[in-house]
PDB file of N, CA and C in Angstrom:
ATOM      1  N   UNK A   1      11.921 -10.669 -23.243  1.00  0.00           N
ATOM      2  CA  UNK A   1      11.507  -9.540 -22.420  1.00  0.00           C
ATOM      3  C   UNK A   1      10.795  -8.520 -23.300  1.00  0.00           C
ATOM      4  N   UNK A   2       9.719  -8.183 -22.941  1.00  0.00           N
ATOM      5  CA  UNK A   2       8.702  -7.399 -23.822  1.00  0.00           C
ATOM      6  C   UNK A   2       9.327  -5.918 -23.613  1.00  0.00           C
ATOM      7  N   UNK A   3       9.301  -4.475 -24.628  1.00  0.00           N
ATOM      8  CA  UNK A   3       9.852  -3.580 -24.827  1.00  0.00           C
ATOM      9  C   UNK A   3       9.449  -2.527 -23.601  1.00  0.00           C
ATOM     10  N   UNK A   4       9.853  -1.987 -23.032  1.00  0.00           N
ATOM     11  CA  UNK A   4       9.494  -0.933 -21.824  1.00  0.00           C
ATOM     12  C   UNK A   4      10.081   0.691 -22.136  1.00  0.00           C
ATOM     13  N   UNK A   5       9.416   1.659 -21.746  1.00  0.00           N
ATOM     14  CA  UNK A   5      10.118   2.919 -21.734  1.00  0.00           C
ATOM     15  C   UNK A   5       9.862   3.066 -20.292  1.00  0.00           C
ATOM     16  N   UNK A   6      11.230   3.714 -19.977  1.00  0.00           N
ATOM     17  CA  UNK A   6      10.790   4.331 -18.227  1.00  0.00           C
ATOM     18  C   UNK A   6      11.055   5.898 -18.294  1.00  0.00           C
ATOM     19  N   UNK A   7      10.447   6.582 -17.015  1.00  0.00           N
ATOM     20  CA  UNK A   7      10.527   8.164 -17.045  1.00  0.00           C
ATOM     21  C   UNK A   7      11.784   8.368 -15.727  1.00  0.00           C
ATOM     22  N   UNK A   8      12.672   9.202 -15.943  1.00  0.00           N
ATOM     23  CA  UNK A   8      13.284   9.326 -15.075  1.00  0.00           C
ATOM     24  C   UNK A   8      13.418  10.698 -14.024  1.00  0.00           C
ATOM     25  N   UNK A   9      12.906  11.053 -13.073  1.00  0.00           N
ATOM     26  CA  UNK A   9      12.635  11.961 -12.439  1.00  0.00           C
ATOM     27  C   UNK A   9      13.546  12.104 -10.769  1.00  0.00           C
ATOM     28  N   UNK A  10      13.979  13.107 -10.764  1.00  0.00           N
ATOM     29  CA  UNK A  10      14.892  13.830  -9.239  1.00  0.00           C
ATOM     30  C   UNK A  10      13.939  14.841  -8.110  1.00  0.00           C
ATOM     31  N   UNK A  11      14.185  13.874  -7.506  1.00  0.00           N
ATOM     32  CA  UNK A  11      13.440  14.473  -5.842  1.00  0.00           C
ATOM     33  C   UNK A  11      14.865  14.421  -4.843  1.00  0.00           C
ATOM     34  N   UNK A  12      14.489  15.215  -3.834  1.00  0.00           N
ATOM     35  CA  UNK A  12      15.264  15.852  -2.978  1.00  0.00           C
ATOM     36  C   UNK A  12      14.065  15.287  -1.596  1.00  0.00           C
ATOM     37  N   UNK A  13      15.139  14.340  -1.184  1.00  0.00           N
ATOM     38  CA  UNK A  13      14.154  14.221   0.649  1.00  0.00           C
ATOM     39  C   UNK A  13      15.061  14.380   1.659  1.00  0.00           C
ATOM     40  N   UNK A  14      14.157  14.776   2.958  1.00  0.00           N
ATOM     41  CA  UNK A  14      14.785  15.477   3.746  1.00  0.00           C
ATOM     42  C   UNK A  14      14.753  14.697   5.115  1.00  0.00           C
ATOM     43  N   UNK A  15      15.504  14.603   6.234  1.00  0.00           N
ATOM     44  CA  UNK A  15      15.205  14.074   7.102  1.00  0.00           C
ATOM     45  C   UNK A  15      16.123  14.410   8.346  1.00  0.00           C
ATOM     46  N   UNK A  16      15.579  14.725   9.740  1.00  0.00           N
ATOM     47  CA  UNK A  16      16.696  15.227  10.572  1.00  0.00           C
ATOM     48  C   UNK A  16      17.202  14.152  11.278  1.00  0.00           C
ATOM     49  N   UNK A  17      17.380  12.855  10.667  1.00  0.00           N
ATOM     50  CA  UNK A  17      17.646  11.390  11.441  1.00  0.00           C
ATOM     51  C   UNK A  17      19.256  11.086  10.205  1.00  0.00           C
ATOM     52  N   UNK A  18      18.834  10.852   8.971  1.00  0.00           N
ATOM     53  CA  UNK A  18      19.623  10.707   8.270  1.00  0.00           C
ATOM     54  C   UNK A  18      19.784  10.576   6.549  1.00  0.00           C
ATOM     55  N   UNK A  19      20.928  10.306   6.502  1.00  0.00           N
ATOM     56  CA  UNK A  19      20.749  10.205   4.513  1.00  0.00           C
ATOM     57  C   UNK A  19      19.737   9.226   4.152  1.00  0.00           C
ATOM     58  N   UNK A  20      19.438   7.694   4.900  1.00  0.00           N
ATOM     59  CA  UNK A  20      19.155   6.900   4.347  1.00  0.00           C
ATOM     60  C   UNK A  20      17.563   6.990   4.624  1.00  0.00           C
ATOM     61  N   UNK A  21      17.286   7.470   5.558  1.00  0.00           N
ATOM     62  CA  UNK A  21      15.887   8.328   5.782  1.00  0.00           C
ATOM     63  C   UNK A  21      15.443   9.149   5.276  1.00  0.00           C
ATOM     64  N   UNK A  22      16.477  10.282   4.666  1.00  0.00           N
ATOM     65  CA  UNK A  22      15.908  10.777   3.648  1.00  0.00           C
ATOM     66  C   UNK A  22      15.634  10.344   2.390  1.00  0.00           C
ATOM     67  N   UNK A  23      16.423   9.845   1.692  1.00  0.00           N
ATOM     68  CA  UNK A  23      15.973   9.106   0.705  1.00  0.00           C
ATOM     69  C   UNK A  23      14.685   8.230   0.931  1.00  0.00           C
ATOM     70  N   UNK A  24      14.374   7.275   1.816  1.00  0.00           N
ATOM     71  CA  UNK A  24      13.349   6.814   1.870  1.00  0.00           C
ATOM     72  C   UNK A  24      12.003   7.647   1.747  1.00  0.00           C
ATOM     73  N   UNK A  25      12.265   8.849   2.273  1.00  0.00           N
ATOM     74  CA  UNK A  25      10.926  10.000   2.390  1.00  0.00           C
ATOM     75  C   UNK A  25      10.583   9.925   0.739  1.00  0.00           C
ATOM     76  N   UNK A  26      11.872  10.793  -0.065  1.00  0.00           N
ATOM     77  CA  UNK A  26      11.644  10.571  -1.295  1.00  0.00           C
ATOM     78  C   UNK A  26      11.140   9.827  -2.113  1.00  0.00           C
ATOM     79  N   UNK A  27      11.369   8.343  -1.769  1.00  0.00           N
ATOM     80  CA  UNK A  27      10.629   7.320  -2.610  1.00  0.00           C
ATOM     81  C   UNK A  27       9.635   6.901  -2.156  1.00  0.00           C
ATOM     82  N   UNK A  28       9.100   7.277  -0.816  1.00  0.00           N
ATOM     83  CA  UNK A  28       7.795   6.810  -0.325  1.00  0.00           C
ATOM     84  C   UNK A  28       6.603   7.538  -0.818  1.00  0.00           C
ATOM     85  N   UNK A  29       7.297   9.522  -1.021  1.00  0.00           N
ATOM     86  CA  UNK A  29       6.217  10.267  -1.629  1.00  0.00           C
ATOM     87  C   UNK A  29       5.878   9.776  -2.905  1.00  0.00           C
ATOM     88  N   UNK A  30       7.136   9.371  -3.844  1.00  0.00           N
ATOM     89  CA  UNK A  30       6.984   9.438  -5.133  1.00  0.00           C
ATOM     90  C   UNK A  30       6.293   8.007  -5.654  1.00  0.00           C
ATOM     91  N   UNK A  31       5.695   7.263  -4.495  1.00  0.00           N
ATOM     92  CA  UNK A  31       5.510   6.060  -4.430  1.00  0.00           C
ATOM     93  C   UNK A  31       3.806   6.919  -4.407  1.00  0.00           C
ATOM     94  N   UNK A  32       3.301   7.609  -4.127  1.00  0.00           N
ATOM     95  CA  UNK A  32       1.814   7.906  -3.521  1.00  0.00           C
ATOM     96  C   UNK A  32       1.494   8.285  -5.048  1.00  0.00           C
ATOM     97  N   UNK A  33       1.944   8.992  -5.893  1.00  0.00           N
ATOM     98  CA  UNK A  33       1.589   9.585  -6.728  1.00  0.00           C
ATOM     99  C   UNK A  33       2.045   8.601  -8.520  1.00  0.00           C
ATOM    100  N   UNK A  34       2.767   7.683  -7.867  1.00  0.00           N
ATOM    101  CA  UNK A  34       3.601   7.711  -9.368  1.00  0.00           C
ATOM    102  C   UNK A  34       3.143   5.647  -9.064  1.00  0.00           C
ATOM    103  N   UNK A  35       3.429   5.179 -10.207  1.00  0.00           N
ATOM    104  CA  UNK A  35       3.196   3.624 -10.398  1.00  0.00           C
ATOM    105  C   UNK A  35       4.196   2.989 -10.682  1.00  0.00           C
ATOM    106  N   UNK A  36       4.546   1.614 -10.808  1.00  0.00           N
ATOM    107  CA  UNK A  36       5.687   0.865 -11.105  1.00  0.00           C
ATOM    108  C   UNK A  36       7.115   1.479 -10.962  1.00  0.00           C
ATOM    109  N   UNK A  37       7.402   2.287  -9.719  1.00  0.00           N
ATOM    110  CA  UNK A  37       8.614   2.530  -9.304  1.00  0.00           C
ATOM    111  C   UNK A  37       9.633   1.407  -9.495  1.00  0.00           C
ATOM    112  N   UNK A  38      10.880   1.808  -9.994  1.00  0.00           N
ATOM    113  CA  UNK A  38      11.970   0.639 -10.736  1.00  0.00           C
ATOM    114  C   UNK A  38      12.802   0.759  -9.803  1.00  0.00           C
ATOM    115  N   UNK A  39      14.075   1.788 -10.130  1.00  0.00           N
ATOM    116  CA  UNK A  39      15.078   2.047  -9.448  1.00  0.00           C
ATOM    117  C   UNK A  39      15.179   3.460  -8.731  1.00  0.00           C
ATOM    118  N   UNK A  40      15.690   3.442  -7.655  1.00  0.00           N
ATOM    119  CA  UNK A  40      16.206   4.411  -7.229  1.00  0.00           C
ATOM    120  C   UNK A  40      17.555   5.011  -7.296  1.00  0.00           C
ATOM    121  N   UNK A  41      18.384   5.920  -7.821  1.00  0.00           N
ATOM    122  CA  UNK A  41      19.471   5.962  -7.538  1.00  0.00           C
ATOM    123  C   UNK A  41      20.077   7.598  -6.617  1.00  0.00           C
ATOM    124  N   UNK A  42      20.941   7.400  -6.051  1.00  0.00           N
ATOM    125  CA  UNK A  42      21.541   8.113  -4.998  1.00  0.00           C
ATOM    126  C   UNK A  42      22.352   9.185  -5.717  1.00  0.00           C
ATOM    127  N   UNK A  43      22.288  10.635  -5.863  1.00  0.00           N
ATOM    128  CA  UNK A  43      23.031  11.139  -6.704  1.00  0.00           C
ATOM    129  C   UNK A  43      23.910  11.935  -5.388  1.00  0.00           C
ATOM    130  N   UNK A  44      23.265  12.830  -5.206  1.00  0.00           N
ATOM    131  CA  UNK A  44      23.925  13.400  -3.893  1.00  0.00           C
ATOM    132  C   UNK A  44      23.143  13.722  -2.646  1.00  0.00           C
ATOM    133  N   UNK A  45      24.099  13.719  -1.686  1.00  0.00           N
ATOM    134  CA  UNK A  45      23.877  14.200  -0.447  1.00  0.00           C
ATOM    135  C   UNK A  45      24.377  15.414   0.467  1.00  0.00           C
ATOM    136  N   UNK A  46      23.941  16.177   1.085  1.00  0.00           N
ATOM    137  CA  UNK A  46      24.222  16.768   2.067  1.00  0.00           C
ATOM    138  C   UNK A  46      23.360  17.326   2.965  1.00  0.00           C
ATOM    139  N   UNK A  47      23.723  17.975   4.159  1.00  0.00           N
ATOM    140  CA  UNK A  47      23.325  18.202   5.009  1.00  0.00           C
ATOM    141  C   UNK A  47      23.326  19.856   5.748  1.00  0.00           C
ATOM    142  N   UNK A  48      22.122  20.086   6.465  1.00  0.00           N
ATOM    143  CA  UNK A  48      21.869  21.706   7.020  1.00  0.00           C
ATOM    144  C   UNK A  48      22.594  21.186   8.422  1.00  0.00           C
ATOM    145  N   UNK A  49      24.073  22.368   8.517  1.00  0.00           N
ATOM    146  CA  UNK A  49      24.420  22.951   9.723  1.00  0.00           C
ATOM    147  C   UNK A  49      23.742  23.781  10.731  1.00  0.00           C
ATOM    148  N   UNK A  50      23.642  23.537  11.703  1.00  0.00           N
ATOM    149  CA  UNK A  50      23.520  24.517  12.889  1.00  0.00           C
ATOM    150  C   UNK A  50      24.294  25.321  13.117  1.00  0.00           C
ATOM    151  N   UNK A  51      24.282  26.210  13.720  1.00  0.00           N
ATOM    152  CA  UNK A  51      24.800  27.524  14.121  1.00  0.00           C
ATOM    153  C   UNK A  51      26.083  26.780  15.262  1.00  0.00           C
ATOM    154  N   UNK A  52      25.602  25.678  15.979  1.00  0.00           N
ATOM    155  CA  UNK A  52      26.937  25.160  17.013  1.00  0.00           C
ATOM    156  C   UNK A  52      27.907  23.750  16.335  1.00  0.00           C
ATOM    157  N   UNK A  53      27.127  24.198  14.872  1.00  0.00           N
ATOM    158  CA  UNK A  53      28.197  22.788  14.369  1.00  0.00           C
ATOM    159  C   UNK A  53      27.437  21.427  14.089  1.00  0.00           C
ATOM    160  N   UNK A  54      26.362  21.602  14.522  1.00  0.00           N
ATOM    161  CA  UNK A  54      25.612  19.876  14.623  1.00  0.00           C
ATOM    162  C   UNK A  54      24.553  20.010  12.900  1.00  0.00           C
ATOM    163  N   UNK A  55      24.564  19.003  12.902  1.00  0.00           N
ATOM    164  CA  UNK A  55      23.764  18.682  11.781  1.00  0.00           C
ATOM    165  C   UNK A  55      22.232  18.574  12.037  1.00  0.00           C
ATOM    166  N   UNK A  56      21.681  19.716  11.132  1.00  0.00           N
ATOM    167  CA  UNK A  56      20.074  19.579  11.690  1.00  0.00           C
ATOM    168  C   UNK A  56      19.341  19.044  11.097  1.00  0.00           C
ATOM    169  N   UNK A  57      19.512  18.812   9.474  1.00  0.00           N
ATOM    170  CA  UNK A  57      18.727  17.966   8.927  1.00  0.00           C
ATOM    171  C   UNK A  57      19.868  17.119   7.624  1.00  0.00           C
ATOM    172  N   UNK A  58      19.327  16.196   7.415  1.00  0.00           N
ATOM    173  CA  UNK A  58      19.683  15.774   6.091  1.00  0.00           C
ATOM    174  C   UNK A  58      19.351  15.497   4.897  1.00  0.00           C
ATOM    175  N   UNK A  59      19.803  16.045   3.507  1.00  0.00           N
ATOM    176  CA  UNK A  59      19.048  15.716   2.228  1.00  0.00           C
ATOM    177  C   UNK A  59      20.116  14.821   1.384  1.00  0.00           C
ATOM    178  N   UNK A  60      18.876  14.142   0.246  1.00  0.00           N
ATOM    179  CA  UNK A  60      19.220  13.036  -0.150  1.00  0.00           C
ATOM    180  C   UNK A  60      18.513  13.244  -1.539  1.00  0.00           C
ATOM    181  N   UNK A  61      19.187  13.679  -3.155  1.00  0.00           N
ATOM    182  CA  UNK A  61      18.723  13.445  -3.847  1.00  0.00           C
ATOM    183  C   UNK A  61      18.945  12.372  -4.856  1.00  0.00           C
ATOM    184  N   UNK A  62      17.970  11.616  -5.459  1.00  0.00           N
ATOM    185  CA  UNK A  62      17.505  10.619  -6.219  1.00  0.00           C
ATOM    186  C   UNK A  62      16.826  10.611  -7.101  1.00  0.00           C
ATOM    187  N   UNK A  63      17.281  10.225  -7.982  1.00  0.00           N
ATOM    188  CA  UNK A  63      16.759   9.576  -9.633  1.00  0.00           C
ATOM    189  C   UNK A  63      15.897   8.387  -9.103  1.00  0.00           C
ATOM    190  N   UNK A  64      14.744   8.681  -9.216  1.00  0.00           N
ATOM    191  CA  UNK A  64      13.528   7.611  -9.402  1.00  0.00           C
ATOM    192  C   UNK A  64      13.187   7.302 -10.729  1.00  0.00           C
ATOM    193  N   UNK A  65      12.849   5.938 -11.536  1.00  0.00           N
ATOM    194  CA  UNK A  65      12.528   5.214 -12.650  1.00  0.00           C
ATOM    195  C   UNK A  65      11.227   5.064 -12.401  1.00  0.00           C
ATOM    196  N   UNK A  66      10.514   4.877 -13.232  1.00  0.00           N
ATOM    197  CA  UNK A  66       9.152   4.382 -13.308  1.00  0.00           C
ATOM    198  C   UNK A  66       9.006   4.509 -14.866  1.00  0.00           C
ATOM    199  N   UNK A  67       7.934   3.212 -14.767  1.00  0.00           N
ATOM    200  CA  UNK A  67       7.431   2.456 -16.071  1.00  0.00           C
ATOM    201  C   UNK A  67       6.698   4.039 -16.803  1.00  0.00           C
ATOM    202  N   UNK A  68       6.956   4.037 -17.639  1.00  0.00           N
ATOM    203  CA  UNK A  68       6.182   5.274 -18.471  1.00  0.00           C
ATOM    204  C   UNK A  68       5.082   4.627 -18.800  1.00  0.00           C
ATOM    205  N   UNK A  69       3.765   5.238 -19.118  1.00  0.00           N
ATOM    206  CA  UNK A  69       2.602   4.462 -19.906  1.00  0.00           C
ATOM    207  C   UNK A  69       1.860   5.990 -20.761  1.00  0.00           C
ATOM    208  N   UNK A  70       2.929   6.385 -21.670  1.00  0.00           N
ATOM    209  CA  UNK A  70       2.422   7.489 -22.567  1.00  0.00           C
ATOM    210  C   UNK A  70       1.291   7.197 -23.533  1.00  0.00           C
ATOM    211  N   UNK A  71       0.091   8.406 -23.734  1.00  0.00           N
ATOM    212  CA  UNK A  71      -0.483   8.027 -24.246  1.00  0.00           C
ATOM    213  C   UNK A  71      -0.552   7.626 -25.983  1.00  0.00           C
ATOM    214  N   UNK A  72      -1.052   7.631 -26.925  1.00  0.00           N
ATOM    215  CA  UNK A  72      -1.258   7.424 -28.664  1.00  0.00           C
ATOM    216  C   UNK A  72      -0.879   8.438 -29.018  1.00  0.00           C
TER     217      UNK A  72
END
């Protein structure tokens, strides 16, 4: 296996459906901008209350990997 460095970076996604939707938001943005996405990992979650108790949105933050390609 040839030598690799990866960069490890935390986004916060949001979604008023759920955790696992939010997270997806997260890695879909970080997918537009960034290359060879590795792993994702799930650090924490929670969620915005309403005023009657219901849950209005949900966040989901994640450690995204990607291949580093630093320059000389």
């Amino acid at each position: 296996m040839p030598e690799s460095v990866y960069k490890v970076i935390e986004l916060v996604g949001a979604s008023p459906d759920s955790w696992e939707k939010a997270a997806a938001n997260a890695i879909k943005q970080a997918a537009k901008s960034l290359r060879d996405l590795r792993v994702a990992e799930v650090v924490q979650m929670d969620a915005n209350i309403g005023a009657d108790g219901s849950i209005e949105s949900y966040r989901t933050k994640v450690r995204i990997s990607f291949k580093y390609e630093g320059g000389s």
